[in-house]
C-alpha atoms as a PDB file:
ATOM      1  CA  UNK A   1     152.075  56.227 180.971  1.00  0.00           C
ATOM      2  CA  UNK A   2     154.536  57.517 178.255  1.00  0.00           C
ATOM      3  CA  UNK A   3     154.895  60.846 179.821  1.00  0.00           C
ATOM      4  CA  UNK A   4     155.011  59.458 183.411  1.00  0.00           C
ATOM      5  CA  UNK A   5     157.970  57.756 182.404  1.00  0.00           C
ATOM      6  CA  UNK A   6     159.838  60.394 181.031  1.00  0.00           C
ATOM      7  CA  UNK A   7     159.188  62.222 183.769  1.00  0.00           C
ATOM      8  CA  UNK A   8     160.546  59.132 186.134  1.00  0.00           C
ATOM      9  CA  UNK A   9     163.649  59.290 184.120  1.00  0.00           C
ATOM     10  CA  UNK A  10     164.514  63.447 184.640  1.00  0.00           C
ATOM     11  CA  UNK A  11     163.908  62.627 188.110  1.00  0.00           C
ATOM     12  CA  UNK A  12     166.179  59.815 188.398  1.00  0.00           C
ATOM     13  CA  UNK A  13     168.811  61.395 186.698  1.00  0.00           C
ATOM     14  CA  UNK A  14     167.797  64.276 188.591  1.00  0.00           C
ATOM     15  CA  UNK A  15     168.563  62.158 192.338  1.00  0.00           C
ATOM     16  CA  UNK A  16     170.771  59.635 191.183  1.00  0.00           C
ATOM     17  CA  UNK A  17     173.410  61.722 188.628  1.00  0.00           C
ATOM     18  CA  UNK A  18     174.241  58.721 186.217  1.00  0.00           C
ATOM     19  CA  UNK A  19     172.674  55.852 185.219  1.00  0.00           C
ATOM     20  CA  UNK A  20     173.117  52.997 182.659  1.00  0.00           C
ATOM     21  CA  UNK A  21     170.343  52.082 179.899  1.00  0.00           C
ATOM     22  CA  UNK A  22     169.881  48.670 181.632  1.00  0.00           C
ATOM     23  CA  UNK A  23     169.849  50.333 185.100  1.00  0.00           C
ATOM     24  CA  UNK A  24     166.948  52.924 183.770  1.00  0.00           C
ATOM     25  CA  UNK A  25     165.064  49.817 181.741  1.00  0.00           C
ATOM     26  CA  UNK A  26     164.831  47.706 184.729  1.00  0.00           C
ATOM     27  CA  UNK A  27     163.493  50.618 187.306  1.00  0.00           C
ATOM     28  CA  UNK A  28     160.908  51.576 184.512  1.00  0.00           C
ATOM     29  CA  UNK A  29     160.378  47.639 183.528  1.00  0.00           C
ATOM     30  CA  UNK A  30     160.678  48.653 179.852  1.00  0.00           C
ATOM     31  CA  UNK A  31     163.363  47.566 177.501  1.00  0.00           C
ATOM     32  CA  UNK A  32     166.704  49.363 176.878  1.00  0.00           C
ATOM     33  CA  UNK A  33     165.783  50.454 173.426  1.00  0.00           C
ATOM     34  CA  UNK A  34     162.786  52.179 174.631  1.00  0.00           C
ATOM     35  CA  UNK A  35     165.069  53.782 177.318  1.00  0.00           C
ATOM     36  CA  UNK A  36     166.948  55.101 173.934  1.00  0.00           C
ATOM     37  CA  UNK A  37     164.038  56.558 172.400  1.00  0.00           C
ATOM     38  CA  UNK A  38     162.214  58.279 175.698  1.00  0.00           C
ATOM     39  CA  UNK A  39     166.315  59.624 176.434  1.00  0.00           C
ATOM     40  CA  UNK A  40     165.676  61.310 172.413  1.00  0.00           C
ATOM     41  CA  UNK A  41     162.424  62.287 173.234  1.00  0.00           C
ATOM     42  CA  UNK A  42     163.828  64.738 176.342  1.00  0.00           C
ATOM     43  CA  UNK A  43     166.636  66.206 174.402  1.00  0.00           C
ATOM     44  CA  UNK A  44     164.241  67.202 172.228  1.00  0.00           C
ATOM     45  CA  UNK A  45     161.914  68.667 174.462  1.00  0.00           C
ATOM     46  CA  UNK A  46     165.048  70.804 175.651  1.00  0.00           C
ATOM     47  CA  UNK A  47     166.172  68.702 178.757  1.00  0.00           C
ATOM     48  CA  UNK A  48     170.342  69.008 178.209  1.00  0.00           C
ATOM     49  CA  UNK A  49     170.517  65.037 179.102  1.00  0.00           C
ATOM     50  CA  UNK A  50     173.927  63.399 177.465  1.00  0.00           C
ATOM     51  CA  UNK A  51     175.123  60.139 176.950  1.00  0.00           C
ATOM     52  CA  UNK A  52     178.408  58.848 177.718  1.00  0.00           C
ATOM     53  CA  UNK A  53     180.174  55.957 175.533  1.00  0.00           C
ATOM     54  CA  UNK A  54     181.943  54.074 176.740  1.00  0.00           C
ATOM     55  CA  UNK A  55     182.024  50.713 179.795  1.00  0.00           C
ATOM     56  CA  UNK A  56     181.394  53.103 182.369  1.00  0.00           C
ATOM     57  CA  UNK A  57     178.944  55.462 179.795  1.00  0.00           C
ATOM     58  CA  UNK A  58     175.254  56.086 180.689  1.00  0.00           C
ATOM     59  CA  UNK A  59     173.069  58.924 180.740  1.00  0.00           C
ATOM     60  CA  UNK A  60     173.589  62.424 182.737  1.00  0.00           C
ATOM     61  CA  UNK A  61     171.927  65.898 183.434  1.00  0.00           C
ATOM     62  CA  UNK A  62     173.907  68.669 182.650  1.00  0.00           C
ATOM     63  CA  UNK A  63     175.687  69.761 185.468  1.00  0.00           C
ATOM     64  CA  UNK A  64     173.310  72.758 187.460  1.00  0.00           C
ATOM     65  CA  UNK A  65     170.214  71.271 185.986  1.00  0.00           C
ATOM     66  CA  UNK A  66     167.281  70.807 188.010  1.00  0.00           C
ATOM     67  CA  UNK A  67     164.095  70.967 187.501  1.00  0.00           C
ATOM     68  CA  UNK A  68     161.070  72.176 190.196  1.00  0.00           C
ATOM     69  CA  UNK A  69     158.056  69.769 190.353  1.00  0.00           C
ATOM     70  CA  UNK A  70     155.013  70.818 191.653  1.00  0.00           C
ATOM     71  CA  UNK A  71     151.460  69.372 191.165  1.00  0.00           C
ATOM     72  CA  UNK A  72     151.743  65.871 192.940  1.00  0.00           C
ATOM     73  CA  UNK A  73     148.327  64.305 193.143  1.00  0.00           C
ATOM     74  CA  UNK A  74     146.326  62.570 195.420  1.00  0.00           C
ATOM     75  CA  UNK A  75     147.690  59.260 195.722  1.00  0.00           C
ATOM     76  CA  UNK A  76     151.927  61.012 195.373  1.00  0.00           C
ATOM     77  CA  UNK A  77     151.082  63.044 198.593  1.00  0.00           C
ATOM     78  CA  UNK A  78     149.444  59.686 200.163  1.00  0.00           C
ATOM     79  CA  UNK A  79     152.716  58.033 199.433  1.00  0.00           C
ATOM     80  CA  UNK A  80     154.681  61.087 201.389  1.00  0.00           C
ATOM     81  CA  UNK A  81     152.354  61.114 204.295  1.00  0.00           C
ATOM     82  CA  UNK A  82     153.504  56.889 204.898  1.00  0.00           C
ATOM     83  CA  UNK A  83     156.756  57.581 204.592  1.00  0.00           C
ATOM     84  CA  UNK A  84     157.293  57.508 208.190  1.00  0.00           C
ATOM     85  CA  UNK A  85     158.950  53.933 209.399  1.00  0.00           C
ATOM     86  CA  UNK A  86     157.827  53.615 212.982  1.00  0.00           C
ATOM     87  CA  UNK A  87     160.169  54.009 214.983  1.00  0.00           C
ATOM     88  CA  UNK A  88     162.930  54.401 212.505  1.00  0.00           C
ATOM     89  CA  UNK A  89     162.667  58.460 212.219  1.00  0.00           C
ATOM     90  CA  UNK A  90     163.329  58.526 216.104  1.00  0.00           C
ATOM     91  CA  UNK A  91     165.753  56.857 215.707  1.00  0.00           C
ATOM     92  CA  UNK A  92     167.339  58.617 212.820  1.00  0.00           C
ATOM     93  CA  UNK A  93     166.608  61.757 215.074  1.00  0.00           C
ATOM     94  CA  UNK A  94     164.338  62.641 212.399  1.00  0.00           C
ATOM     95  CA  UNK A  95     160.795  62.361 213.920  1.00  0.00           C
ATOM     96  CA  UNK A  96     160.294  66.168 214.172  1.00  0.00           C
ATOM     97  CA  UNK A  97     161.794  67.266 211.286  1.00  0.00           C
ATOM     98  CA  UNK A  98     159.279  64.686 209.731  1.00  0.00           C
ATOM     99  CA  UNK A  99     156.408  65.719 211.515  1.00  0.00           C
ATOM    100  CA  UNK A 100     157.155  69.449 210.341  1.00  0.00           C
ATOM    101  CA  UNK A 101     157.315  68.520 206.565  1.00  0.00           C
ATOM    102  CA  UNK A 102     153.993  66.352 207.158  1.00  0.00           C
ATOM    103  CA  UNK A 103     152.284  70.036 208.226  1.00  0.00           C
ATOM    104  CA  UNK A 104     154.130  71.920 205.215  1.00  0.00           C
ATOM    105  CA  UNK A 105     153.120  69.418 202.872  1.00  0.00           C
ATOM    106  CA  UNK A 106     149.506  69.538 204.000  1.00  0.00           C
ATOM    107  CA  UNK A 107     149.208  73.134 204.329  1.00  0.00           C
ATOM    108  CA  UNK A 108     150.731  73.590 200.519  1.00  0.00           C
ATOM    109  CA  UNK A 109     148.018  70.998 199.599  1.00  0.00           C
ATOM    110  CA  UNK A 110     145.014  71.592 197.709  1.00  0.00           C
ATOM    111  CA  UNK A 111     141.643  71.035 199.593  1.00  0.00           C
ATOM    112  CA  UNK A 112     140.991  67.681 197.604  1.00  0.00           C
ATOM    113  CA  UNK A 113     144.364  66.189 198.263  1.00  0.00           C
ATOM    114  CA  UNK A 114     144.893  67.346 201.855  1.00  0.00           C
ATOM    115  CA  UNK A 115     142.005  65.539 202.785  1.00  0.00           C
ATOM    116  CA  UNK A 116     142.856  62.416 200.859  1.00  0.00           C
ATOM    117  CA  UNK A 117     146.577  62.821 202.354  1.00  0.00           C
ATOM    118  CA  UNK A 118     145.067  63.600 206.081  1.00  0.00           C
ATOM    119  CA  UNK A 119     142.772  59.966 205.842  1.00  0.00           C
ATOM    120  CA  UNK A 120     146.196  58.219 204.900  1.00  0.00           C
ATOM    121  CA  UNK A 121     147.687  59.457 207.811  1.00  0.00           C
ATOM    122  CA  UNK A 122     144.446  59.000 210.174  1.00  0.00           C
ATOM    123  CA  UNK A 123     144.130  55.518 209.176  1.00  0.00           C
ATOM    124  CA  UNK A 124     147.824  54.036 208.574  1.00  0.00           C
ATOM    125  CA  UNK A 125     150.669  52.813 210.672  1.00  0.00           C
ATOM    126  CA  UNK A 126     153.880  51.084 210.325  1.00  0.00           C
ATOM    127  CA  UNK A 127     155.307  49.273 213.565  1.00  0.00           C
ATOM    128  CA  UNK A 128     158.558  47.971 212.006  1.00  0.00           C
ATOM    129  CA  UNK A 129     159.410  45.503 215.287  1.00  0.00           C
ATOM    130  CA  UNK A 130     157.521  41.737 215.783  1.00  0.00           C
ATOM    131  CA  UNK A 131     156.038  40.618 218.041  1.00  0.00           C
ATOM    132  CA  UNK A 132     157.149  39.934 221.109  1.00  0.00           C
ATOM    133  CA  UNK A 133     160.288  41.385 220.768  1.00  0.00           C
ATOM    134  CA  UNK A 134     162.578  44.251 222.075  1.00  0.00           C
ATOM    135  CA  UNK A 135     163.628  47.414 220.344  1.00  0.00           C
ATOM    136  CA  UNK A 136     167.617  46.802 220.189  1.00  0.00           C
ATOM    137  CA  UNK A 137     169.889  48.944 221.957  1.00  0.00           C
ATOM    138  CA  UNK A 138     172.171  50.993 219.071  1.00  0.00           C
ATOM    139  CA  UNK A 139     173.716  53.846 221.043  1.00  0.00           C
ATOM    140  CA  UNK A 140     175.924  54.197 218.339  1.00  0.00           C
ATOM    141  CA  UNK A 141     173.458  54.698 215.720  1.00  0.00           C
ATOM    142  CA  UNK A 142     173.222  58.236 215.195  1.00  0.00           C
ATOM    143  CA  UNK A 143     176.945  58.897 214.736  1.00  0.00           C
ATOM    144  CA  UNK A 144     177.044  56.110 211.959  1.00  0.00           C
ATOM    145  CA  UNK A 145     174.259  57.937 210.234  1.00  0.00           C
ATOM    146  CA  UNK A 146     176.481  61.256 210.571  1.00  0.00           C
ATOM    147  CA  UNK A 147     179.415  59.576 209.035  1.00  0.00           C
ATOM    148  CA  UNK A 148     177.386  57.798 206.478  1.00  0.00           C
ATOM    149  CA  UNK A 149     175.745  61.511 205.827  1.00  0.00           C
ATOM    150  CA  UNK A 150     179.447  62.957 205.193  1.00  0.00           C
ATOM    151  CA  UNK A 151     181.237  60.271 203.850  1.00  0.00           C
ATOM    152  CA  UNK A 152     183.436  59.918 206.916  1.00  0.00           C
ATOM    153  CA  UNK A 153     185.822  57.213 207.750  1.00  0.00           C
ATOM    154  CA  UNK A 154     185.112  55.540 211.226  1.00  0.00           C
ATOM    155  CA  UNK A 155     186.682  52.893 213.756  1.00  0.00           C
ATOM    156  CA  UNK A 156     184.774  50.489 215.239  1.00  0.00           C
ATOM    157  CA  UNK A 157     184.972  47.550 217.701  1.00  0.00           C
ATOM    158  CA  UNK A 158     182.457  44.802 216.787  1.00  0.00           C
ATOM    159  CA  UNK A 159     181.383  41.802 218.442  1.00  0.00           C
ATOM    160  CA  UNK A 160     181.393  39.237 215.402  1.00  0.00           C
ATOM    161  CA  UNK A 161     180.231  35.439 215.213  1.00  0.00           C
ATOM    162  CA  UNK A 162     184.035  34.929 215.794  1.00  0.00           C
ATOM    163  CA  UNK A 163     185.020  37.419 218.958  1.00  0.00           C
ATOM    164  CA  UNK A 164     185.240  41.029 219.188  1.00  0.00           C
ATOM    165  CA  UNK A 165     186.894  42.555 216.091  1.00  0.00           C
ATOM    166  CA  UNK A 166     188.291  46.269 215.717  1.00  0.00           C
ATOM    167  CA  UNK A 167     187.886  47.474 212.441  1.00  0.00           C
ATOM    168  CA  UNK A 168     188.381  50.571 210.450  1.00  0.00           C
ATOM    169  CA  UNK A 169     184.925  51.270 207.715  1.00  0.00           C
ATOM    170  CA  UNK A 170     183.958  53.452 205.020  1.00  0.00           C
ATOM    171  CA  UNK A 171     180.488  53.167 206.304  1.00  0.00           C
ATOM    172  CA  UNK A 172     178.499  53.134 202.639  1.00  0.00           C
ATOM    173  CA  UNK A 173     174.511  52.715 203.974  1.00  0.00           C
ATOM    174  CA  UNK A 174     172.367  51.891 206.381  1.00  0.00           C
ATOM    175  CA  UNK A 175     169.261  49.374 206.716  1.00  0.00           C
ATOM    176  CA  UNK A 176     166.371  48.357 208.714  1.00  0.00           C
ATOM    177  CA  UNK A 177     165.003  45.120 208.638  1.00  0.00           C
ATOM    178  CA  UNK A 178     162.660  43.694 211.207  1.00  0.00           C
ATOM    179  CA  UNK A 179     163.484  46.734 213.435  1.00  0.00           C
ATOM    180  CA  UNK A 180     167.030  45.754 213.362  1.00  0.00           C
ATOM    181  CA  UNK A 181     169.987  48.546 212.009  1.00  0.00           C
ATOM    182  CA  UNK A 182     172.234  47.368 210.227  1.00  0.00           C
ATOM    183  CA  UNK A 183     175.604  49.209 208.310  1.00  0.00           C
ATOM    184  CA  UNK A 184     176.714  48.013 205.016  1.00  0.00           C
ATOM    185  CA  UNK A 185     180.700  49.719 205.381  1.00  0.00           C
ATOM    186  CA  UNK A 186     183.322  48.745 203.311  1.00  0.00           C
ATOM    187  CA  UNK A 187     187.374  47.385 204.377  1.00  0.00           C
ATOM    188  CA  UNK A 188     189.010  45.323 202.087  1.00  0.00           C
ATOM    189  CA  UNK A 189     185.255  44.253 200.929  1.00  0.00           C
ATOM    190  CA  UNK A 190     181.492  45.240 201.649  1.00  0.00           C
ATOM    191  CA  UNK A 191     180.591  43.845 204.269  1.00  0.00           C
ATOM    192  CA  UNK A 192     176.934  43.889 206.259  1.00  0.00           C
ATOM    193  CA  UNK A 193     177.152  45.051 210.219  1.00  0.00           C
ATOM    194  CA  UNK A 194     174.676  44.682 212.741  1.00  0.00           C
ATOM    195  CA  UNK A 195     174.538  47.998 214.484  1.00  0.00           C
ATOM    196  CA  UNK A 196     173.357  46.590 217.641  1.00  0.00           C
ATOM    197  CA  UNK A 197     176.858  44.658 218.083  1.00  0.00           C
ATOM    198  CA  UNK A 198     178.799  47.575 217.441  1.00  0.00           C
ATOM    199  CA  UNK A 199     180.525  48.415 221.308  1.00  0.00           C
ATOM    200  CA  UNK A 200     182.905  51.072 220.479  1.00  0.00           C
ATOM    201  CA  UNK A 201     183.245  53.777 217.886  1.00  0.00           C
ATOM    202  CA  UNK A 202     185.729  56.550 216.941  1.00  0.00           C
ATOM    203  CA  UNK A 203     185.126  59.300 213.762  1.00  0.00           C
ATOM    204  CA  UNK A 204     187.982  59.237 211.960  1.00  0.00           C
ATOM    205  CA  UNK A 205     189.256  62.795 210.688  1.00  0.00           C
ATOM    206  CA  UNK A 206     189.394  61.868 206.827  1.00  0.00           C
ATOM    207  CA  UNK A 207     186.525  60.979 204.048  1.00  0.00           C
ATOM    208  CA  UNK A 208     186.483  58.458 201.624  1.00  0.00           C
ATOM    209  CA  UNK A 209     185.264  58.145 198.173  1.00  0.00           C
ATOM    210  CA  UNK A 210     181.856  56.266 197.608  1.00  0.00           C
ATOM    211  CA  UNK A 211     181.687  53.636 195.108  1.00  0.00           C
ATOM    212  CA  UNK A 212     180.202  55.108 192.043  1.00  0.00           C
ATOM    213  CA  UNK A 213     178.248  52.265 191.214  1.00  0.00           C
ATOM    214  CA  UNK A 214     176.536  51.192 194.558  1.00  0.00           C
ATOM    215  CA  UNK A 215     173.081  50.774 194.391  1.00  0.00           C
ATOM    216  CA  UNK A 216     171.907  49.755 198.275  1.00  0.00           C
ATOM    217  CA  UNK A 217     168.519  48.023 197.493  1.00  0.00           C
ATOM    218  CA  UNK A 218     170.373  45.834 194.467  1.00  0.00           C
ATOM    219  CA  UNK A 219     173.319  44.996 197.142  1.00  0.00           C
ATOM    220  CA  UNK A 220     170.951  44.707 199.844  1.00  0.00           C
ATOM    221  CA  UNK A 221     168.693  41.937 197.910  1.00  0.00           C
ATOM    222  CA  UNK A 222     171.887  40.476 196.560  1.00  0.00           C
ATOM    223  CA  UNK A 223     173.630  40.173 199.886  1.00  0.00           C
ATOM    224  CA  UNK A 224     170.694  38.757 202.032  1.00  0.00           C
ATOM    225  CA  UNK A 225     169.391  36.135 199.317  1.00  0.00           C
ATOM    226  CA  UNK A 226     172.586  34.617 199.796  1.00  0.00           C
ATOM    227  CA  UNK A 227     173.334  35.211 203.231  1.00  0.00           C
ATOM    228  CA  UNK A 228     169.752  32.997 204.373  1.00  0.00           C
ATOM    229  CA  UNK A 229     171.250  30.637 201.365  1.00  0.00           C
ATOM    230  CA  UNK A 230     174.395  30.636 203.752  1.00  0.00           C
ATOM    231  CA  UNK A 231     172.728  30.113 206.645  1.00  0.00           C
ATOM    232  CA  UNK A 232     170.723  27.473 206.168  1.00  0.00           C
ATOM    233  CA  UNK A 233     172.606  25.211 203.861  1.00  0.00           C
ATOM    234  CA  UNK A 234     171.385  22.371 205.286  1.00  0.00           C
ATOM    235  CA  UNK A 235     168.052  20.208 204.717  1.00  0.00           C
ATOM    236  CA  UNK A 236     165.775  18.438 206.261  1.00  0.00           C
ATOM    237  CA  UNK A 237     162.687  16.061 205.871  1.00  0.00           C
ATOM    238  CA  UNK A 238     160.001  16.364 208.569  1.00  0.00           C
ATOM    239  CA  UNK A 239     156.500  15.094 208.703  1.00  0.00           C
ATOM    240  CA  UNK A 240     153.947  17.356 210.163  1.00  0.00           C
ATOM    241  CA  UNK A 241     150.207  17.123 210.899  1.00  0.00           C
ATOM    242  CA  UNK A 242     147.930  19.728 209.368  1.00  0.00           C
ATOM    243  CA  UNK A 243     148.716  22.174 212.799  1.00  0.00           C
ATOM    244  CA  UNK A 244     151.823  21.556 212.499  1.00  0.00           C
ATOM    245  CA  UNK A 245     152.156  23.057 208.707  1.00  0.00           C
ATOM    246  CA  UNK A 246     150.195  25.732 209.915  1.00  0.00           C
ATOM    247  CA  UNK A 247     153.132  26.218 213.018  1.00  0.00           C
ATOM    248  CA  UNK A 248     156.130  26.075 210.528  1.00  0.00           C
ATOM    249  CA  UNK A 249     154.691  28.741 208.292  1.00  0.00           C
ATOM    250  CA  UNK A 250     153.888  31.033 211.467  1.00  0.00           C
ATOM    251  CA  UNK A 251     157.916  30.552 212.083  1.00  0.00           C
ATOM    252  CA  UNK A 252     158.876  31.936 209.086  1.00  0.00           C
ATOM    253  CA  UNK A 253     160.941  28.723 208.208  1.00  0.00           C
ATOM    254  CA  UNK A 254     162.129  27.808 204.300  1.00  0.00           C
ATOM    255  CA  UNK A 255     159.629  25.439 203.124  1.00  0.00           C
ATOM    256  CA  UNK A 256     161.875  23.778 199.961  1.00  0.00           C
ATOM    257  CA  UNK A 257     159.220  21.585 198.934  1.00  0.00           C
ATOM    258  CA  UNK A 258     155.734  20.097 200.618  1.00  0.00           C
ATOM    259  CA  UNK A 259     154.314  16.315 199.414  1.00  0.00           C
ATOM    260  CA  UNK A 260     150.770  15.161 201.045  1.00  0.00           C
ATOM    261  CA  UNK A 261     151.193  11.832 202.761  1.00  0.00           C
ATOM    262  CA  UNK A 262     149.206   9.135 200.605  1.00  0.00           C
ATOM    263  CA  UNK A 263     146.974   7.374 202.331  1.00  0.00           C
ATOM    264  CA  UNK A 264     147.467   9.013 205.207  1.00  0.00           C
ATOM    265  CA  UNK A 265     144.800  12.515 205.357  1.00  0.00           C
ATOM    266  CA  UNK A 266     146.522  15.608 207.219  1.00  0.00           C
ATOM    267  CA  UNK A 267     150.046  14.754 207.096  1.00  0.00           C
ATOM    268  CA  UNK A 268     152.873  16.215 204.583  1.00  0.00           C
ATOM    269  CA  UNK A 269     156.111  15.518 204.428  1.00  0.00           C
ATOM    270  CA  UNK A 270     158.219  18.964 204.119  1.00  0.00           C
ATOM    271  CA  UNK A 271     161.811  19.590 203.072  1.00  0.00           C
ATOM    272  CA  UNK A 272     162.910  22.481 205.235  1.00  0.00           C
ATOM    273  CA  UNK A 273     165.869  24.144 204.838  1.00  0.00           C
ATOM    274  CA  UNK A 274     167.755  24.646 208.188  1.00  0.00           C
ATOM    275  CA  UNK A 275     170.967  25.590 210.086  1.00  0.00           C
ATOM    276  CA  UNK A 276     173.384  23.626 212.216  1.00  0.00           C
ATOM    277  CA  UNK A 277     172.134  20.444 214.060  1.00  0.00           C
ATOM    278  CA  UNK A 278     171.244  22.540 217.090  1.00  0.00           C
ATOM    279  CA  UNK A 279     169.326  25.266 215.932  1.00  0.00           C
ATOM    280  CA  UNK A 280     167.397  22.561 213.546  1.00  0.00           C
ATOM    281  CA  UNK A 281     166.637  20.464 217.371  1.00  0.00           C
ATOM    282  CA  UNK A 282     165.565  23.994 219.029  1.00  0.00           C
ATOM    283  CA  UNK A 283     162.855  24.686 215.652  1.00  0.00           C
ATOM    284  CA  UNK A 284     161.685  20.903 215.040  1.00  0.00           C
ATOM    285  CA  UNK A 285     161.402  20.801 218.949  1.00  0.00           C
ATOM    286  CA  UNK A 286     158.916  23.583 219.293  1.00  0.00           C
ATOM    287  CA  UNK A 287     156.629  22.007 217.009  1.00  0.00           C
ATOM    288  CA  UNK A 288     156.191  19.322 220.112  1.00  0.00           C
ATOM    289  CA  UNK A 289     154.254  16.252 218.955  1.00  0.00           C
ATOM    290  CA  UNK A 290     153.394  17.775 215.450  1.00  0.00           C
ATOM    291  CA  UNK A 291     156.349  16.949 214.037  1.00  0.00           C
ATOM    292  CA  UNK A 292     158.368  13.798 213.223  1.00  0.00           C
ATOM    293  CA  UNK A 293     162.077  14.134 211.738  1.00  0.00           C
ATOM    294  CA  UNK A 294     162.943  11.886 208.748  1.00  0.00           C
ATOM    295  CA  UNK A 295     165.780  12.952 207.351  1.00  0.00           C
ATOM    296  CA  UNK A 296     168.975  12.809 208.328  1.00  0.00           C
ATOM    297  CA  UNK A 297     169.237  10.324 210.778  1.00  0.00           C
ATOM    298  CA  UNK A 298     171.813  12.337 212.209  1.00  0.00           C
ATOM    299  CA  UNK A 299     169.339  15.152 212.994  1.00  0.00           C
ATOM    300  CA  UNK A 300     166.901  12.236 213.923  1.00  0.00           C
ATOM    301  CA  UNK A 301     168.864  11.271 216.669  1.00  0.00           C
ATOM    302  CA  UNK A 302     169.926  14.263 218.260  1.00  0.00           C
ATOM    303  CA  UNK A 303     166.255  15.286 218.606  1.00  0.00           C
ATOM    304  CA  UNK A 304     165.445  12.270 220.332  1.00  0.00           C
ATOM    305  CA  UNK A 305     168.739  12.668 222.560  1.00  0.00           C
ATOM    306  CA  UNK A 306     167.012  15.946 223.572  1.00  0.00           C
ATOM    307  CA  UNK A 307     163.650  14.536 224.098  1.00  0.00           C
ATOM    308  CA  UNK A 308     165.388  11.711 226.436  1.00  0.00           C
ATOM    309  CA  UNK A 309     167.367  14.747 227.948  1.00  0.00           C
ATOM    310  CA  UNK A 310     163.938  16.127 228.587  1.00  0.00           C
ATOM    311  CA  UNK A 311     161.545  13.468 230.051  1.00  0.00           C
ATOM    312  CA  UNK A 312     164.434  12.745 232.706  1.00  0.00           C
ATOM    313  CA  UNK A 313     164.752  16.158 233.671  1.00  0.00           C
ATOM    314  CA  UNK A 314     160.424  16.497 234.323  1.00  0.00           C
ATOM    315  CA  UNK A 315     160.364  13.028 235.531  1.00  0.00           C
ATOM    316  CA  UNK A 316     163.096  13.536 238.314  1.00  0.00           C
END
């Protein structure tokens, strides 16, 4: 364990130039005074790794230091033969480029491993989309990944929640969630993008400087935590039967809290968190007889205005 984590650490200093003692503590889940001591341990061993004082200080490689790994074992080379996303890598134009370091990586294999590394691959694939749904149209993704590859300013014209927007972006990194692309690119702030609604783009001729600090995963599970706290900042008390429970967690919805109905076996009453007084009609509505708002009466009423809207529609 000890020596896997020193070993994480060149390797991360390796890929990622700098890092913090916090920043290194909570990748390895160890404290920062154990960073300290595994940091010693290295210099010792003859790895030129320095610290930095001060705010900004941390840890670096000498610059031109790198080391060559070799050896990975069975279960490292599993890990590299799933790295393929579905679709993604096509998208990325990618796909061959994987599929040629698949065949290096097997061929440079051990017998043991390879065949470990070939069942992975046999038996193992990731379909990023759901169900039921469309791969999105991004004709501008593979530029943004060029400019996001070279640090390149671009121009883009966006259709927003608000009306089409043109916008000049340090485009920072990309994302897929769900099968959807999105750019996290930077004006005054850092903003998220949805690639899809991007209808115009121009490469500017200049770079930009990337923020030193910018971890994507940390911003990423920052920035949608409190975008789906955004979202749906409103609540909701419905009472389901025991299908309709099973319905609402099929639907992906926030479930704030659940209470059993006493006295009365099958039925819960749920606090849901939800969006504006339309979308919450359209969600309780397709749980059809199931499902019984409570609370608010506001949102009470306007599903039974659509259920009125409803029966005289199928009755005339």
């Amino acid at each position: 364990m000890k020596a896997s984590r020193l070993l994480s650490i060149l390797m991360i200093l390796q890929v990622r130039k700098h890092r913090t003692a916090d920043q290194l503590a909570e990748e390895l889940e160890v404290s920062a005074r154990t960073i300290h001591r595994y940091v010693d341990e290295l210099s010792a061993a003859g790895v030129p790794v320095y610290a930095e004082r001060g705010r900004q200080g941390g840890f670096r490689l000498l610059d031109g230091y790198q080391t060559r790994l070799t050896g990975l074992d069975a279960d490292e080379a599993s890990a590299l033969m799933l790295s393929g996303i579905g679709t993604a890598l096509d998208d990325l134009g990618l796909k061959d480029a994987h599929s040629q370091t698949e065949r290096k990586l097997l061929a440079a294999l051990p017998e043991p491993t390879r065949t470990k590394a070939t069942m992975v691959a046999d038996r193992f694939h990731l379909d990023p989309l759901g169900w039921y749904r469309q791969k999105e149209v991004t004709p501008f993704l593979t530029q943004i990944v060029k400019a996001v590859w070279a640090d390149q300013r671009i121009s883009i014209s966006y259709d927003g929640w608000k009306g089409r927007v043109q916008r000049d972006l340090d485009p920072i990194a990309i994302v897929l969630k769900a099968g959807v692309w999105y750019l996290i690119g930077r004006a005054e702030t850092i903003r998220v993008y949805r690639i899809a609604n991007v209808k115009a783009l121009i490469l500017l001729g200049e770079r930009f400087n990337r923020p030193g600090d910018f971890d994507v995963g940390v911003f990423w599970g920052d920035w949608s935590q409190e975008f789906e706290t955004r979202i749906r900042s409103g609540r909701a008390v419905v009472r389901v039967t025991s299908r309709g429970m099973r319905l609402l967690l099929n639907m992906g919805l926030s479930l704030i809290e659940i209470l059993p109905v006493k006295d009365l076996s099958g039925l819960s009453d749920v606090e849901l968190a939800v969006e504006d007084e339309t979308s919450a009609v359209r969600e309780i509505l397709s749980l059809g007889a199931e499902a019984e708002v409570l609370e608010p009466a506001t949102l009470r009423k306007a599903v039974k205005r659509e259920i009125s809207r409803l029966a005289k529609k199928y009755t005339n």
